[in-house]
Protein backbone atom coordinates (compact mmCIF):
# COMPACT_ATOMS: atom_id res chain seq x y z
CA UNK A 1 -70.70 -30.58 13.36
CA UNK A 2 -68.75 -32.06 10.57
CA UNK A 3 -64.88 -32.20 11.21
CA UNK A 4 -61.99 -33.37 9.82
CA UNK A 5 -58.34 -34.82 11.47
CA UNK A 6 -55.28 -33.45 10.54
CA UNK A 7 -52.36 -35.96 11.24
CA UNK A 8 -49.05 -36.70 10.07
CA UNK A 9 -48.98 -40.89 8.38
CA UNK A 10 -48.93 -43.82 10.92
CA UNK A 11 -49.96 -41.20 14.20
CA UNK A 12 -50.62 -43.23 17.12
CA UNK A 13 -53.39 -40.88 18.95
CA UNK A 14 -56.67 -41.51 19.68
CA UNK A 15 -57.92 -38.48 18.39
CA UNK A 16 -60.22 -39.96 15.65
CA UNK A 17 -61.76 -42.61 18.24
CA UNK A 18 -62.64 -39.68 20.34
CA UNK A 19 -64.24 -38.02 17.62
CA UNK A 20 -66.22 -40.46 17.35
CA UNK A 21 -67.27 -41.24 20.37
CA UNK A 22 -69.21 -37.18 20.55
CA UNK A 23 -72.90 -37.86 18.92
CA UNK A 24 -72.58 -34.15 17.80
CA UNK A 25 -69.37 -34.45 15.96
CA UNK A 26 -69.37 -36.43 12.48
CA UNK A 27 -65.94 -36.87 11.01
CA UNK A 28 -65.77 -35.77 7.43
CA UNK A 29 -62.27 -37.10 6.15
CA UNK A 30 -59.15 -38.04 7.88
CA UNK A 31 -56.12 -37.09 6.41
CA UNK A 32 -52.14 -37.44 6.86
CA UNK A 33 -51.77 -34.81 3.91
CA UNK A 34 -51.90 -30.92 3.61
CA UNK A 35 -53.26 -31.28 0.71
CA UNK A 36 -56.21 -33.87 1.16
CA UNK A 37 -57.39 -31.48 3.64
CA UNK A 38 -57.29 -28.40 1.39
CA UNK A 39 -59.61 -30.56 -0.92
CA UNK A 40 -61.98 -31.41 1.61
CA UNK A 41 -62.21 -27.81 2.83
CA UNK A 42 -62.69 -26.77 -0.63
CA UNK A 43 -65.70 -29.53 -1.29
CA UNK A 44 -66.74 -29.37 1.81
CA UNK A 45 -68.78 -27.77 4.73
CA UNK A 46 -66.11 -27.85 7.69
CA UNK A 47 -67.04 -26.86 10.89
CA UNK A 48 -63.94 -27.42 12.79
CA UNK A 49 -60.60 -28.73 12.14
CA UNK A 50 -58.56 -30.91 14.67
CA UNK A 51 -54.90 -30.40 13.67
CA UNK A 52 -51.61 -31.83 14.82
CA UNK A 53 -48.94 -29.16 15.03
CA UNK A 54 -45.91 -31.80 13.48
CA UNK A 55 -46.86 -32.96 9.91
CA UNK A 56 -44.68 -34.40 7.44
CA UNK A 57 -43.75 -30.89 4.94
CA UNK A 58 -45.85 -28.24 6.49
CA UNK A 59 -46.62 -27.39 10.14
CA UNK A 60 -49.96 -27.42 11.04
CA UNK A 61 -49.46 -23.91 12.56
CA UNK A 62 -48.15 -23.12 8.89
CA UNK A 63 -51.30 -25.37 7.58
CA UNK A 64 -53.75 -22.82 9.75
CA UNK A 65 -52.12 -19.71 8.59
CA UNK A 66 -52.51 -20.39 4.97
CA UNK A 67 -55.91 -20.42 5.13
CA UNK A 68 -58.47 -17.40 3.64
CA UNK A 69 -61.60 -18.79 5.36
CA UNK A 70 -60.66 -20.74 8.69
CA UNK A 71 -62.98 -22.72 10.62
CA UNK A 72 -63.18 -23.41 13.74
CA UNK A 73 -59.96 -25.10 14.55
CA UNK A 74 -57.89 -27.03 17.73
CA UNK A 75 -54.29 -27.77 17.94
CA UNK A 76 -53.02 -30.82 18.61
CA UNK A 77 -49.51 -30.91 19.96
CA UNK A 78 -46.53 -32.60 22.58
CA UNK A 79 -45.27 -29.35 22.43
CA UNK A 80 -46.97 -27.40 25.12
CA UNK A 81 -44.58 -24.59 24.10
CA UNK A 82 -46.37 -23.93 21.18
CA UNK A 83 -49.89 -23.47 22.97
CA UNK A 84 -49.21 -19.28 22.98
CA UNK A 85 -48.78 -19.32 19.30
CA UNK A 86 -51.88 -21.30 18.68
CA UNK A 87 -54.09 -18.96 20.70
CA UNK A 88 -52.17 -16.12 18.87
CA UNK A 89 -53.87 -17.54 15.81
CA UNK A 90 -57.05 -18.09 17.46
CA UNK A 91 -57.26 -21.47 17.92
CA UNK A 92 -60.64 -22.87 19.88
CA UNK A 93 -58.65 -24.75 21.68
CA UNK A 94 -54.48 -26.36 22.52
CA UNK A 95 -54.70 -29.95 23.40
CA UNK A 96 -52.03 -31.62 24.67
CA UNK A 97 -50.65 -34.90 23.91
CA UNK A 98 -50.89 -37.78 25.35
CA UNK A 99 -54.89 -36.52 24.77
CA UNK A 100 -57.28 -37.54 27.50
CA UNK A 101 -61.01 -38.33 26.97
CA UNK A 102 -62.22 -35.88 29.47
CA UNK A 103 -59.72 -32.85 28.74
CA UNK A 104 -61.12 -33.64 24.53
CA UNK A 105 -64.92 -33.56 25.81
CA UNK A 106 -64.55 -30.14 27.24
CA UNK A 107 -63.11 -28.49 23.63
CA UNK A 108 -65.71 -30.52 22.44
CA UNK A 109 -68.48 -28.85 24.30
CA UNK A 110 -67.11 -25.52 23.98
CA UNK A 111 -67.08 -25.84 19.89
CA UNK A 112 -70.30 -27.04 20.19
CA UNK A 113 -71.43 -23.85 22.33
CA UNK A 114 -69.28 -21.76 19.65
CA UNK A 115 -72.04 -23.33 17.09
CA UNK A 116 -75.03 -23.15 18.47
CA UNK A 117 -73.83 -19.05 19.36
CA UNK A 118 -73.18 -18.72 15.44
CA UNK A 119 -76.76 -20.25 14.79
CA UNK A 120 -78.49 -17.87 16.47
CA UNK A 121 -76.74 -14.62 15.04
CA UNK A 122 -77.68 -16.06 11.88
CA UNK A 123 -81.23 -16.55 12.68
CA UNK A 124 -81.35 -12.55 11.47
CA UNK A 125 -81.14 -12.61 8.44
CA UNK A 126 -80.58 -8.65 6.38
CA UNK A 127 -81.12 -8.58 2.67
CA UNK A 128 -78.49 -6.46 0.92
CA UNK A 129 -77.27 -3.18 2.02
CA UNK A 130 -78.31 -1.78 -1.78
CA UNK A 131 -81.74 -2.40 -1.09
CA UNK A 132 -84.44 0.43 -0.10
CA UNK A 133 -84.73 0.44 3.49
CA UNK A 134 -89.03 -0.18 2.84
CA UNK A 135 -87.55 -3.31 1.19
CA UNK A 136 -85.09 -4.67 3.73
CA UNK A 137 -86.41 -7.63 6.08
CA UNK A 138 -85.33 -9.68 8.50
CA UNK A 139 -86.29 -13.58 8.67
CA UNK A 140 -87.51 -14.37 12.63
CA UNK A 141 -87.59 -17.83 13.87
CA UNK A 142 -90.65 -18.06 16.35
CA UNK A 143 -92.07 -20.93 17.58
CA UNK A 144 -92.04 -23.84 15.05
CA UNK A 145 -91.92 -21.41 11.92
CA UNK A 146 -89.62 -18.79 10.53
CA UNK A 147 -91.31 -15.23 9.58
CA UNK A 148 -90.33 -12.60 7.36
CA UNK A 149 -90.94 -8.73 8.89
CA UNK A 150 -90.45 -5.39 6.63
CA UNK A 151 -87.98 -3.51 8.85
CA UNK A 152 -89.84 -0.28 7.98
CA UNK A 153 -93.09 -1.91 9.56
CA UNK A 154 -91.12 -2.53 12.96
CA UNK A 155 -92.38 0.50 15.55
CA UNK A 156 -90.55 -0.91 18.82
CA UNK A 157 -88.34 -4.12 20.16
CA UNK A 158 -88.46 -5.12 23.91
CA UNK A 159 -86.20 -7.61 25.26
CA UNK A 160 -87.28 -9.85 28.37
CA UNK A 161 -84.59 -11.95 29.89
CA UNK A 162 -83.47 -14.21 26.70
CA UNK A 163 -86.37 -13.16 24.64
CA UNK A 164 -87.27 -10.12 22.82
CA UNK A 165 -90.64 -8.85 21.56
CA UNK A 166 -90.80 -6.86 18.14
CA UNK A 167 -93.28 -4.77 17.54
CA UNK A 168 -94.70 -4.31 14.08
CA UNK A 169 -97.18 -2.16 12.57
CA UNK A 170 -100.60 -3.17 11.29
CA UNK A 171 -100.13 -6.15 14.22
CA UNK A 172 -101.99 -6.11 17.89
CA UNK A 173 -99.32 -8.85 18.58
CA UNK A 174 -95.77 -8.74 18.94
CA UNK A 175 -93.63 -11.14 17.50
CA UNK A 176 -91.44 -13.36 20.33
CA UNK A 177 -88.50 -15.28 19.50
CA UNK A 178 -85.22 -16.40 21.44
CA UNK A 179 -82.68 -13.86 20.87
CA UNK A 180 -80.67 -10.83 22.81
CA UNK A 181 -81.58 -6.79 21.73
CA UNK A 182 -77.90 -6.55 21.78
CA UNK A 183 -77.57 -9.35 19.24
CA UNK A 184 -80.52 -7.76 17.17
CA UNK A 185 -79.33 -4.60 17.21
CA UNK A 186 -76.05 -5.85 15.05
CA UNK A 187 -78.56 -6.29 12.42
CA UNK A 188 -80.24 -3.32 12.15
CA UNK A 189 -79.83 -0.20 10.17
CA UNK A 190 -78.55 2.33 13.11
CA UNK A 191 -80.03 5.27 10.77
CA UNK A 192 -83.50 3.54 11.30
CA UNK A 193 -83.37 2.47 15.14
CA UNK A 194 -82.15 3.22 18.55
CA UNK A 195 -81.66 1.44 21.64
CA UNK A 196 -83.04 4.21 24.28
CA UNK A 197 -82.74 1.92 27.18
CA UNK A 198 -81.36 -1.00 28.07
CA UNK A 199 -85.04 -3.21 27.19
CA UNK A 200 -86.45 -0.72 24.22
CA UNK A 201 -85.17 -0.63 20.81
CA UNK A 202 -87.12 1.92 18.83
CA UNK A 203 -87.86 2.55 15.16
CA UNK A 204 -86.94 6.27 14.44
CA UNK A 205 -89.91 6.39 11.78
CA UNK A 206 -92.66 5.95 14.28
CA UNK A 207 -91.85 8.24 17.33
CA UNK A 208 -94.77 10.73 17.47
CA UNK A 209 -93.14 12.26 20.50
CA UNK A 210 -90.35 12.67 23.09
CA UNK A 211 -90.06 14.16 26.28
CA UNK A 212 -86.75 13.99 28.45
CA UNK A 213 -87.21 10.85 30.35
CA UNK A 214 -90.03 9.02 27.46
CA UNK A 215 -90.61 8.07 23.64
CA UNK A 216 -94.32 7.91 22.23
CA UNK A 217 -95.06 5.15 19.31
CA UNK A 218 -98.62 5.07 18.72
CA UNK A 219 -99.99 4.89 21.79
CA UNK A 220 -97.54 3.35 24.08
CA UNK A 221 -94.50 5.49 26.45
CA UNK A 222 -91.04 3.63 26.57
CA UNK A 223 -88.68 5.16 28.85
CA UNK A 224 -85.42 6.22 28.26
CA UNK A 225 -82.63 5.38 30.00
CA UNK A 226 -80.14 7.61 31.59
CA UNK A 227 -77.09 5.46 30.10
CA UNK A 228 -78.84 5.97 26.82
CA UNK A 229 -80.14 9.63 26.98
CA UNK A 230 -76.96 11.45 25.48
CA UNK A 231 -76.47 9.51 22.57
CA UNK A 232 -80.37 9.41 21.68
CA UNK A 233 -80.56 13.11 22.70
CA UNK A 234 -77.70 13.79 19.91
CA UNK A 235 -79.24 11.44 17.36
CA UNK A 236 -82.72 13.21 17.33
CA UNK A 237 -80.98 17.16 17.45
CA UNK A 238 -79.64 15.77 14.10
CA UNK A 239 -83.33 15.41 13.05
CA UNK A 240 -84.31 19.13 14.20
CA UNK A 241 -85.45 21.56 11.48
């Protein structure tokens, strides 16, 4: 994760030592000036920001809130009053001066948990809204490769624990990668699928028939569950001719 240290000239914390000291963190720039750090946010690829809350012309608070895109960011302060107003904005994390080793390893973990989250959302990857739905795809990471599926070629998704199974047309095999269906879901055209139970996503386009309690694709019956019923129940009346 690349970082950078916001700090006002001649600071006496430790804060860049324990940056160092995290094999996942690599410091980017450290700077005693506003303005530095504007420039290496706009060059750049920031991934979180350790700022103190005293600088020399503009609070870091003040720093924070003047930014369009913010990354992830922790504020560094002796003024515990000011913790509130840095959640307020936010803020990953309030540490409190004089800083501790163990007290900066936990906000270190949980921006590195905060990462690895925003990795995997991204792993789903939509092409523009614009786009045809038989055109629109999704990129899949499975196993040591990434693969691209048609979303118009998916028939059903099943999720297992912290894996999910998609379903595709034209393939005896599903496809299994390391995701959530609630996370997948997100990324899918809600015009073209439904979640009809709590494991079963289903592609609208392929159901060849429904009953009260089931949903035929091909040749396969996925329930539907009774938390899920209503909605799905509404969604296909709006189909009825």
């Amino acid at each position: 994760m690349n970082c950078i240290i916001l700090e006002k000239p001649h600071s006496q914390s430790s804060l860049r030592e324990m940056v160092n000291m995290v094999p996942y963190f690599r410091l980017v720039s450290y700077c005693s000036s506003v303005f530095d750090a504007y420039e290496i946010l706009r060059r750049e690829k920031v991934d979180i920001v350790f700022v103190d809350t005293v600088l020399s012309k503009v609070s870091g608070i003040d720093f924070i809130k003047s930014l369009d895109q913010k990354p992830l960011f922790v504020f560094v302060s002796d003024k515990p009053e000011l913790a509130v107003e840095g959640y307020n904005l936010n803020a990953l994390d309030f540490l409190l001066k004089p800083l501790s080793f163990d007290r900066f390893l936990k906000t270190a973990n949980k921006a590195y948990e905060c990462c690895a989250s925003e990795i995997k959302r991204s792993e789903f990857v939509q092409e523009p809204e614009h786009q045809d739905a038989s055109h629109k795809t999704i990129l899949v990471k499975t196993d040591y490769k990434t693969i691209l599926i048609k979303l118009n070629n998916i028939l059903y998704i099943e999720g297992l624990k912290d894996y999910i199974k998609i379903y595709t047309s034209g393939n005896n095999k599903p496809v299994i990668t390391l995701n959530s269906l609630k996370r997948l879901q997100q990324n899918l055209p809600s015009d073209k699928f439904s979640r009809v139970h709590k494991s079963y996503i289903v592609g609208l386009d392929h159901i060849n028939a429904i009953n009260k309690t089931q949903v035929m694709i091909k040749d396969k019956f996925i329930p539907i569950g009774e938390s899920y019923r209503s909605v799905f129940s509404q969604r296909m009346e709006e189909l009825r001719i």
